[in-house]
PDB file of N, CA and C in Angstrom:
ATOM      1  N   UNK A   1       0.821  -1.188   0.000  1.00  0.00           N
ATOM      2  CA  UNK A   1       0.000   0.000   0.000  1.00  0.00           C
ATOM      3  C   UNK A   1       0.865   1.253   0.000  1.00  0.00           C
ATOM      4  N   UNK A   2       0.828   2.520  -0.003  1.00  0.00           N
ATOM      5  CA  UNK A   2       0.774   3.601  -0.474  1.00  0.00           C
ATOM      6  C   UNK A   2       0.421   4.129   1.082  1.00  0.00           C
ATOM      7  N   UNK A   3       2.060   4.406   1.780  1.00  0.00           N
ATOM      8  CA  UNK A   3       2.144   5.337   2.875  1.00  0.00           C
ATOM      9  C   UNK A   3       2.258   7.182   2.977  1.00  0.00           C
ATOM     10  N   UNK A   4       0.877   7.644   3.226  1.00  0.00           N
ATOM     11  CA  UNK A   4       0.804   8.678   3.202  1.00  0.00           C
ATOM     12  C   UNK A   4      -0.157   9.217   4.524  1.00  0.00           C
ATOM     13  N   UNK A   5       0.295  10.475   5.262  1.00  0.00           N
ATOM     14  CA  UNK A   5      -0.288  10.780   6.406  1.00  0.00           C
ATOM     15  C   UNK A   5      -2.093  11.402   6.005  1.00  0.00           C
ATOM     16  N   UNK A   6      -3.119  10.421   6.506  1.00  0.00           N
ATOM     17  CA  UNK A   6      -4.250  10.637   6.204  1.00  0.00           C
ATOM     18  C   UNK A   6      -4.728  12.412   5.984  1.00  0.00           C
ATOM     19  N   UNK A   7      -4.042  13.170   6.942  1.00  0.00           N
ATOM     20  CA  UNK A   7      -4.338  14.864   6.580  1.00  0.00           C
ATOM     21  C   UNK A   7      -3.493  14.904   4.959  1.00  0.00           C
ATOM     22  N   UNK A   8      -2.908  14.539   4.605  1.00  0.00           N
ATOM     23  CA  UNK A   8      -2.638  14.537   2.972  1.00  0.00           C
ATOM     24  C   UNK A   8      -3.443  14.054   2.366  1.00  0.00           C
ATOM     25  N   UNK A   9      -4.195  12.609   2.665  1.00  0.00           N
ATOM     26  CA  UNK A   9      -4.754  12.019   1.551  1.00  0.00           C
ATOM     27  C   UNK A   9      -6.580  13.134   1.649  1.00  0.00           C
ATOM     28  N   UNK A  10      -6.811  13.895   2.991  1.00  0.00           N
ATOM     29  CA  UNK A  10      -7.701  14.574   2.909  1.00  0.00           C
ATOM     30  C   UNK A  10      -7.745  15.768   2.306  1.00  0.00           C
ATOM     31  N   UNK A  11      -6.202  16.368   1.955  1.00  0.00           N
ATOM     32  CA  UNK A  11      -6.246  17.672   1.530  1.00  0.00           C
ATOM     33  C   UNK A  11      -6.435  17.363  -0.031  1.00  0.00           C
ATOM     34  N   UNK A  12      -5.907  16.499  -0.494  1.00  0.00           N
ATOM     35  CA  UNK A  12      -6.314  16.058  -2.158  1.00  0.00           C
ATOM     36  C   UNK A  12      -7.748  15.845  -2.516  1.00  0.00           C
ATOM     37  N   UNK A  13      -8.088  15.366  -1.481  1.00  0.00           N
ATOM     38  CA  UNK A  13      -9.363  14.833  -1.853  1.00  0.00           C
ATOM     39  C   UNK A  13     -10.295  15.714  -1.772  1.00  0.00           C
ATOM     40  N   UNK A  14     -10.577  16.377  -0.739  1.00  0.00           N
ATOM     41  CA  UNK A  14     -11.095  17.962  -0.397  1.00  0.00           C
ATOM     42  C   UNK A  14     -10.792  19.165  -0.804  1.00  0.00           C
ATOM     43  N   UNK A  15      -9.552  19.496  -0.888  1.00  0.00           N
ATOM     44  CA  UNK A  15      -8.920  20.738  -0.740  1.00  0.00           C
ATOM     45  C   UNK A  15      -8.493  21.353  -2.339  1.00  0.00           C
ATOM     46  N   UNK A  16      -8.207  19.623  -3.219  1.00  0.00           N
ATOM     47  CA  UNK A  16      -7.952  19.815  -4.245  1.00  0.00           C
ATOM     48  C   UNK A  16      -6.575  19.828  -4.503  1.00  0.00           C
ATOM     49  N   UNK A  17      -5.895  19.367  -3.547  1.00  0.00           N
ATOM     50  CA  UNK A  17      -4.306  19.741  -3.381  1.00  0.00           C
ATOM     51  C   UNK A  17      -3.698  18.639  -4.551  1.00  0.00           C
ATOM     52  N   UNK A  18      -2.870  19.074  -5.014  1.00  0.00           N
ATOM     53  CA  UNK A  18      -2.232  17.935  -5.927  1.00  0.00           C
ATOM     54  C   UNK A  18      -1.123  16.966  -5.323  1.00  0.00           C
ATOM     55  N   UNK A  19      -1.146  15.838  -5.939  1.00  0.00           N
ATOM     56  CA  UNK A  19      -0.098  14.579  -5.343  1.00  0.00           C
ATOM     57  C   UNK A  19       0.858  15.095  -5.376  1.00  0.00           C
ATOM     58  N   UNK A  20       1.874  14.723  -4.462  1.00  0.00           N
ATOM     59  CA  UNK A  20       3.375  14.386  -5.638  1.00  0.00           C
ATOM     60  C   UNK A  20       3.327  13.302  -6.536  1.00  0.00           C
ATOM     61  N   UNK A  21       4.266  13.726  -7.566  1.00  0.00           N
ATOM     62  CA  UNK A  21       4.835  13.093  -8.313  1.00  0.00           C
ATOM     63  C   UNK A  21       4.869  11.452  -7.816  1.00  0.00           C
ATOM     64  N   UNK A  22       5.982  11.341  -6.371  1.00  0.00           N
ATOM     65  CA  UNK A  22       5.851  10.222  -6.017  1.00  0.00           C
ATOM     66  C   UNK A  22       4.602   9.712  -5.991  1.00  0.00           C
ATOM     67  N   UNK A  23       3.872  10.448  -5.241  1.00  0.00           N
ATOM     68  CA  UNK A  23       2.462   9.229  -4.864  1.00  0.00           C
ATOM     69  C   UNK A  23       1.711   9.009  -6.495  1.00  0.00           C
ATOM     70  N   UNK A  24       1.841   9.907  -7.016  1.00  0.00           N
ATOM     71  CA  UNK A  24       1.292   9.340  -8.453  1.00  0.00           C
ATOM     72  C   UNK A  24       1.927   7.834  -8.944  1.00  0.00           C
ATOM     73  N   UNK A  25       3.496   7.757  -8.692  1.00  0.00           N
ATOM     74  CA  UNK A  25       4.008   6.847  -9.564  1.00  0.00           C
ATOM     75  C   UNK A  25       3.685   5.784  -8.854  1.00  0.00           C
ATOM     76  N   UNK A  26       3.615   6.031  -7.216  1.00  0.00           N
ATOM     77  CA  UNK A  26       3.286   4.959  -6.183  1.00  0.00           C
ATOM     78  C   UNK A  26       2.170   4.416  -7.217  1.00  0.00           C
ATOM     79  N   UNK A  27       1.103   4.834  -7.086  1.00  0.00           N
ATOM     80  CA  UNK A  27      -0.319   4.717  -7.020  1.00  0.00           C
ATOM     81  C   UNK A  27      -0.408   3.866  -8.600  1.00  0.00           C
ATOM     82  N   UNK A  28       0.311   3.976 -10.089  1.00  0.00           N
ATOM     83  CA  UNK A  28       0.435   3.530 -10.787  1.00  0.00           C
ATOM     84  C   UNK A  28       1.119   2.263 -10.951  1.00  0.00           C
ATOM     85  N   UNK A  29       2.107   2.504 -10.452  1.00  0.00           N
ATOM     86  CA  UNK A  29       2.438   0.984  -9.873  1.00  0.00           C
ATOM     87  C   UNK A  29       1.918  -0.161  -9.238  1.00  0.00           C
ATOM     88  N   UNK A  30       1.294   0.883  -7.970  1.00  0.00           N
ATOM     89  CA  UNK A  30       0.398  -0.454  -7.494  1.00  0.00           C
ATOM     90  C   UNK A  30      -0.687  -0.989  -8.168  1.00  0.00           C
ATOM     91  N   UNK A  31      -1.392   0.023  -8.865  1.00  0.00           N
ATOM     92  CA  UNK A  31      -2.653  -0.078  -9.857  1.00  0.00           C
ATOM     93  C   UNK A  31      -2.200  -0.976 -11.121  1.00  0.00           C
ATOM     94  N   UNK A  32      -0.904  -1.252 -11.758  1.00  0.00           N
ATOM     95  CA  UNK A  32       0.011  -1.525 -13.222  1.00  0.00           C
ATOM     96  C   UNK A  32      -1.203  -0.712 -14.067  1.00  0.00           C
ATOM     97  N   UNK A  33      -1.001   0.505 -14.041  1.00  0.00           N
ATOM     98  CA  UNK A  33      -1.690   0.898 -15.067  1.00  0.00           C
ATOM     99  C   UNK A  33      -0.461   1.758 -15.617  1.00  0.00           C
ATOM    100  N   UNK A  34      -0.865   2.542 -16.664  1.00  0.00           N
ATOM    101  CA  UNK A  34      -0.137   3.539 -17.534  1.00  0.00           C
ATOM    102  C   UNK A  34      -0.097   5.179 -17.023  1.00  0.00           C
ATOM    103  N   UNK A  35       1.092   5.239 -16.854  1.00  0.00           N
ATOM    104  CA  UNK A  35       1.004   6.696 -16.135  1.00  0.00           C
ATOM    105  C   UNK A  35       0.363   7.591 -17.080  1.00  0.00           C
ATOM    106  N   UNK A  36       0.353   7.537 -18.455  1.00  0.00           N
ATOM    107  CA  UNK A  36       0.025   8.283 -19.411  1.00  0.00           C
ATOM    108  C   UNK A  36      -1.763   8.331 -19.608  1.00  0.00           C
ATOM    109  N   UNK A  37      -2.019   6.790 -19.073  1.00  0.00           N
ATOM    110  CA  UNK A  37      -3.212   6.573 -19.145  1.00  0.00           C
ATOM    111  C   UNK A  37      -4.239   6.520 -17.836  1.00  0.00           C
ATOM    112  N   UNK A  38      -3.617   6.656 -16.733  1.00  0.00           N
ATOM    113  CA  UNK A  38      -4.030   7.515 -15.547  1.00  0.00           C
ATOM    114  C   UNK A  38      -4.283   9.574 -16.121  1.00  0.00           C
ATOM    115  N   UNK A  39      -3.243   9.607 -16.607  1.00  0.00           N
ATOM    116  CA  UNK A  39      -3.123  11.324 -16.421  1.00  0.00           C
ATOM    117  C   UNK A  39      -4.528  11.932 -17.844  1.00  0.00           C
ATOM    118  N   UNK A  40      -4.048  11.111 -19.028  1.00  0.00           N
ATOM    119  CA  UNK A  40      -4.704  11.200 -19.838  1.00  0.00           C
ATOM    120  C   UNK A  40      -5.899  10.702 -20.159  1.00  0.00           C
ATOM    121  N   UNK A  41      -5.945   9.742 -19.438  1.00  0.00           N
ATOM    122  CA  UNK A  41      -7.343   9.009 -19.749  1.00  0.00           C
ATOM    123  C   UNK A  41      -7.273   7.639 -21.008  1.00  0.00           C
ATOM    124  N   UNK A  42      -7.424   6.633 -20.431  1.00  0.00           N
ATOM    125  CA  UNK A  42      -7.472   5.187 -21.297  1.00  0.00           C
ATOM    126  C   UNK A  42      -7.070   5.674 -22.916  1.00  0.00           C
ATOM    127  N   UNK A  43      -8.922   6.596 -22.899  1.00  0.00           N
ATOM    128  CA  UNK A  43      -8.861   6.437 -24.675  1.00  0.00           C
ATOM    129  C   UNK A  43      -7.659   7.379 -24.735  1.00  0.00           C
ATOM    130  N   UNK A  44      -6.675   7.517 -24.689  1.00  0.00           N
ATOM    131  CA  UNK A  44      -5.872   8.537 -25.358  1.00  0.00           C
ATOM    132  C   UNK A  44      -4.179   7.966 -25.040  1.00  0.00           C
ATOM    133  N   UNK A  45      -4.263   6.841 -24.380  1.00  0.00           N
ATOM    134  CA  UNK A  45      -3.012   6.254 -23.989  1.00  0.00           C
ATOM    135  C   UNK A  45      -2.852   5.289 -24.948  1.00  0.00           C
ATOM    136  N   UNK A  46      -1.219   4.920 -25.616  1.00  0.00           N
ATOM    137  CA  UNK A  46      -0.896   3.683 -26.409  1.00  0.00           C
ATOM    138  C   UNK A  46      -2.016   2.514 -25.674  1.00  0.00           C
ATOM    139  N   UNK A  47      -1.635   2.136 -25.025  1.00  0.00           N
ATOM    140  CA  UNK A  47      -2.183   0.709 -24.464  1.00  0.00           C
ATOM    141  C   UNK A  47      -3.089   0.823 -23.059  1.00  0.00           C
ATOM    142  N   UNK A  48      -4.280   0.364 -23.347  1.00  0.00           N
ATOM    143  CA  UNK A  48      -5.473   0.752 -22.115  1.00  0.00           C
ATOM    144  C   UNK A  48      -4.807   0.296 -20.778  1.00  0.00           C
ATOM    145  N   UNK A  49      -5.198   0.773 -19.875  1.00  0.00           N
ATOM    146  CA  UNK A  49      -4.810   0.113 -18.444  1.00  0.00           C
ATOM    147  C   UNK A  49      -5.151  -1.269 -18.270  1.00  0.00           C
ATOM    148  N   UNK A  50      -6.113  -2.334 -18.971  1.00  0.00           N
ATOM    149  CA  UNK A  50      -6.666  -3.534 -18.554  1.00  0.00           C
ATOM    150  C   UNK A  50      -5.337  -4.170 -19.832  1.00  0.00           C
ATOM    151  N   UNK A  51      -5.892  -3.566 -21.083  1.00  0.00           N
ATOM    152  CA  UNK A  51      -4.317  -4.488 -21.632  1.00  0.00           C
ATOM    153  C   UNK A  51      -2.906  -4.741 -20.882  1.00  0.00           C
ATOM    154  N   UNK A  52      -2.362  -3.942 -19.956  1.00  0.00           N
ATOM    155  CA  UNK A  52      -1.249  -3.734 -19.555  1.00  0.00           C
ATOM    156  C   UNK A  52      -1.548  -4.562 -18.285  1.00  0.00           C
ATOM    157  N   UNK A  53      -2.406  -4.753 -17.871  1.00  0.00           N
ATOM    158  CA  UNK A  53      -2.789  -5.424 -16.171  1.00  0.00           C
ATOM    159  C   UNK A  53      -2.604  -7.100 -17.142  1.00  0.00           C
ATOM    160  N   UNK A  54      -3.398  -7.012 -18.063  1.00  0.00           N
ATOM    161  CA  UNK A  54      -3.576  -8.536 -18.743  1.00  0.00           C
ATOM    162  C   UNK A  54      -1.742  -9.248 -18.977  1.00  0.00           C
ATOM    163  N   UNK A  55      -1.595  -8.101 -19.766  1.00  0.00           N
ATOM    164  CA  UNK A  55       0.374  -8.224 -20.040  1.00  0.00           C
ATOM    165  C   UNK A  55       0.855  -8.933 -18.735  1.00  0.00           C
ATOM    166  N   UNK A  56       0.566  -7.988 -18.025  1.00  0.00           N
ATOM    167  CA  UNK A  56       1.581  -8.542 -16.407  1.00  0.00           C
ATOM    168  C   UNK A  56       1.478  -9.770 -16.215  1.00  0.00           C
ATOM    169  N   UNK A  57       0.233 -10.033 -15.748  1.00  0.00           N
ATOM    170  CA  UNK A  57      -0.284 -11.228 -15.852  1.00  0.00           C
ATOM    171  C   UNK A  57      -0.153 -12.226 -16.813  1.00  0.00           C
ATOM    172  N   UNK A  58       0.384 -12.378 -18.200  1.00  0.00           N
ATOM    173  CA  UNK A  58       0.863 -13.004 -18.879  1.00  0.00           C
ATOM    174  C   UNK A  58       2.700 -13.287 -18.602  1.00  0.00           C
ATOM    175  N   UNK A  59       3.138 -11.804 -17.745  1.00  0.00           N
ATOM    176  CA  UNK A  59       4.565 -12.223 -18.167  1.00  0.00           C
ATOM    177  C   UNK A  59       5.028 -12.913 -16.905  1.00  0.00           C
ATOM    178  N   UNK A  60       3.871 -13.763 -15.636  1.00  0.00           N
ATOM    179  CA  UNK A  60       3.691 -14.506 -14.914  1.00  0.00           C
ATOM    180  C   UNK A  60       3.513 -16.059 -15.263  1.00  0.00           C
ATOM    181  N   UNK A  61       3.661 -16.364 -16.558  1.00  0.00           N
ATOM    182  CA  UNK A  61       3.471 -17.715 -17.294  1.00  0.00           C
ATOM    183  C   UNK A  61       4.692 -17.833 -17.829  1.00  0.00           C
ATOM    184  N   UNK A  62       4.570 -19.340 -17.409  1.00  0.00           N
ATOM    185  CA  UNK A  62       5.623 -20.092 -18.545  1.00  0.00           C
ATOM    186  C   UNK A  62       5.539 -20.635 -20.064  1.00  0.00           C
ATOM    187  N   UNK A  63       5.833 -20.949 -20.570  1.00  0.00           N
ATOM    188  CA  UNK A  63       5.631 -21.152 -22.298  1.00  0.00           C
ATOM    189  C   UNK A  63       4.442 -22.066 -22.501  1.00  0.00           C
ATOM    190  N   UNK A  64       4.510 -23.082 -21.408  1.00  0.00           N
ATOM    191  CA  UNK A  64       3.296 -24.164 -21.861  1.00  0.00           C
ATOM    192  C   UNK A  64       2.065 -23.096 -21.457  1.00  0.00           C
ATOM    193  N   UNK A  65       2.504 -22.528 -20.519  1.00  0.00           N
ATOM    194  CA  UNK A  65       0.471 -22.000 -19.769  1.00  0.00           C
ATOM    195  C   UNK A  65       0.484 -21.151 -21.270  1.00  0.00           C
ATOM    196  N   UNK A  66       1.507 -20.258 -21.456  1.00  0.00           N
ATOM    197  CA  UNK A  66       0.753 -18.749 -22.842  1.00  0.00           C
ATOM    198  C   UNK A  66       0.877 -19.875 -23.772  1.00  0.00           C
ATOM    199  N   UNK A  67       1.108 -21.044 -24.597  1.00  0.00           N
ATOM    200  CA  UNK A  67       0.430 -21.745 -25.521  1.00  0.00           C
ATOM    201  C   UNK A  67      -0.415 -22.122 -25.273  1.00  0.00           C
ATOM    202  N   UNK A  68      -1.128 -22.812 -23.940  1.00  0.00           N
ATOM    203  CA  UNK A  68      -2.893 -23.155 -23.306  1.00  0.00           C
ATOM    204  C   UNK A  68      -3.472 -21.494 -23.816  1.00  0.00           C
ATOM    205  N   UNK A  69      -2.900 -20.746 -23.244  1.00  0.00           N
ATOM    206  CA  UNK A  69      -3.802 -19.325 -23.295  1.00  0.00           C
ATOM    207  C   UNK A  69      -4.173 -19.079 -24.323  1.00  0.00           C
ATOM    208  N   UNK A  70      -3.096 -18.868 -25.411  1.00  0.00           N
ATOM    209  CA  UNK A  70      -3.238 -18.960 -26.779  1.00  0.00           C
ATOM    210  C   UNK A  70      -4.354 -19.410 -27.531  1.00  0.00           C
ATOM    211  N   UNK A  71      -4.392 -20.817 -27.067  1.00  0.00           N
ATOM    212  CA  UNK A  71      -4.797 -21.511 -27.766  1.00  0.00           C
ATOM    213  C   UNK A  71      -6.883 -21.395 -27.421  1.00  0.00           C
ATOM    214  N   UNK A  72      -6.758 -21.426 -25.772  1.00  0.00           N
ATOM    215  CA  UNK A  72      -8.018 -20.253 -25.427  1.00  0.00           C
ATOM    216  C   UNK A  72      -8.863 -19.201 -25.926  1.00  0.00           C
ATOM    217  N   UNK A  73      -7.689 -18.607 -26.331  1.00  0.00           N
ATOM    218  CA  UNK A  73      -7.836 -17.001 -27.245  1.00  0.00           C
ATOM    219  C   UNK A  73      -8.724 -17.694 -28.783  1.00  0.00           C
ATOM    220  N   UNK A  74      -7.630 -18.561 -29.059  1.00  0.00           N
ATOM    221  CA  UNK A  74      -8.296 -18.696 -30.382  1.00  0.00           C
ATOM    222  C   UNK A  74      -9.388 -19.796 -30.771  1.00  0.00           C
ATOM    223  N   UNK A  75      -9.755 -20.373 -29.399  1.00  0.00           N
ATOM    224  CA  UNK A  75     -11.012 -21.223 -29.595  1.00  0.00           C
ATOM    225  C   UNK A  75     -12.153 -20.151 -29.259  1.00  0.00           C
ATOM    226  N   UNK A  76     -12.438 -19.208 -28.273  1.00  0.00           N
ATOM    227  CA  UNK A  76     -13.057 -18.176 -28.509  1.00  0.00           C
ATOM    228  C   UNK A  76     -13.206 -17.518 -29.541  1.00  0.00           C
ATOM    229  N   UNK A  77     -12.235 -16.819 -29.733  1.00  0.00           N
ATOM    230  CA  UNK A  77     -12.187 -15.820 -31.150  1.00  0.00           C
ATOM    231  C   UNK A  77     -12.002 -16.074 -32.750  1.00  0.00           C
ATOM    232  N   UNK A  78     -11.382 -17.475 -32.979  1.00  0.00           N
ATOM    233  CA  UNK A  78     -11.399 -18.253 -34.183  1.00  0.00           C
ATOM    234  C   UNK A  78     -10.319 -17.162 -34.909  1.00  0.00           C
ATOM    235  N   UNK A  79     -10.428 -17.255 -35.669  1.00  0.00           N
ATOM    236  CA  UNK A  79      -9.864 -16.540 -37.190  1.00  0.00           C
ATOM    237  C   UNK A  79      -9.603 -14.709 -36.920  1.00  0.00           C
ATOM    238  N   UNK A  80     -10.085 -13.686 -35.819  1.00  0.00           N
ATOM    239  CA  UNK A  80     -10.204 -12.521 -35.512  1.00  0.00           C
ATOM    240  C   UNK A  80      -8.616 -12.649 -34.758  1.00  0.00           C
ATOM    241  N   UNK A  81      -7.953 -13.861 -34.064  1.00  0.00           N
ATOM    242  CA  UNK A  81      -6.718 -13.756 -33.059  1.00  0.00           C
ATOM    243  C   UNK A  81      -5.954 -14.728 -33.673  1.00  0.00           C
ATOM    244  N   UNK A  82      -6.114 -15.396 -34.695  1.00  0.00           N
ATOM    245  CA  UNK A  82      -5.090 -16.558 -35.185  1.00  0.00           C
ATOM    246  C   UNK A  82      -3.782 -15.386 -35.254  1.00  0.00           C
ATOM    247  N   UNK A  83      -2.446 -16.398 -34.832  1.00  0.00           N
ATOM    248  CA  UNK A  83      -1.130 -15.797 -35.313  1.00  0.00           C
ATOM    249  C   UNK A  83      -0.424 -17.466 -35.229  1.00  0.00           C
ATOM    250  N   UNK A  84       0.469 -17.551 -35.909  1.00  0.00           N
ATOM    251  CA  UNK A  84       1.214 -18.239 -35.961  1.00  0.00           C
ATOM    252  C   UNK A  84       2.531 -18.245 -35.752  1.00  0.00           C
TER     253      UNK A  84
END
């Protein structure tokens, strides 16, 4: 979690006060989202925040599980996700 003295996390929230920097990057990190796509907003970032959460979570597999996954992908989706 994300150590910050609760009269901070009230003055942001109320007061309007802005983060630091740090707690932003904290807060992206812990979230794995896209700093670009926190600040900017999903639609306007290379890669959505759920693609990038999905990524992580893929680069937690070994070769056999992402060929099962794969292969998941493309019994769902057929011919729209084929790659070879």
């Amino acid at each position: 979690m994300i150590q910050i003295a609760p009269r901070y996390l009230t003055n942001i929230e109320n007061k309007g006060q802005q983060p630091s920097f740090h707690v932003v990057y904290d807060l992206v990190t812990l979230l794995n989202i896209s700093l670009d796509g926190f600040i900017l907003g999903e639609e306007n970032s290379h890669k959505s925040s759920k693609r990038l959460q999905v990524e992580a979570q893929l680069d937690c597999l070994d070769e056999d599980e992402l060929v099962t996954i794969g292969k998941v992908i493309q019994a769902i989706y057929g011919e729209k996700c084929k790659f070879n």
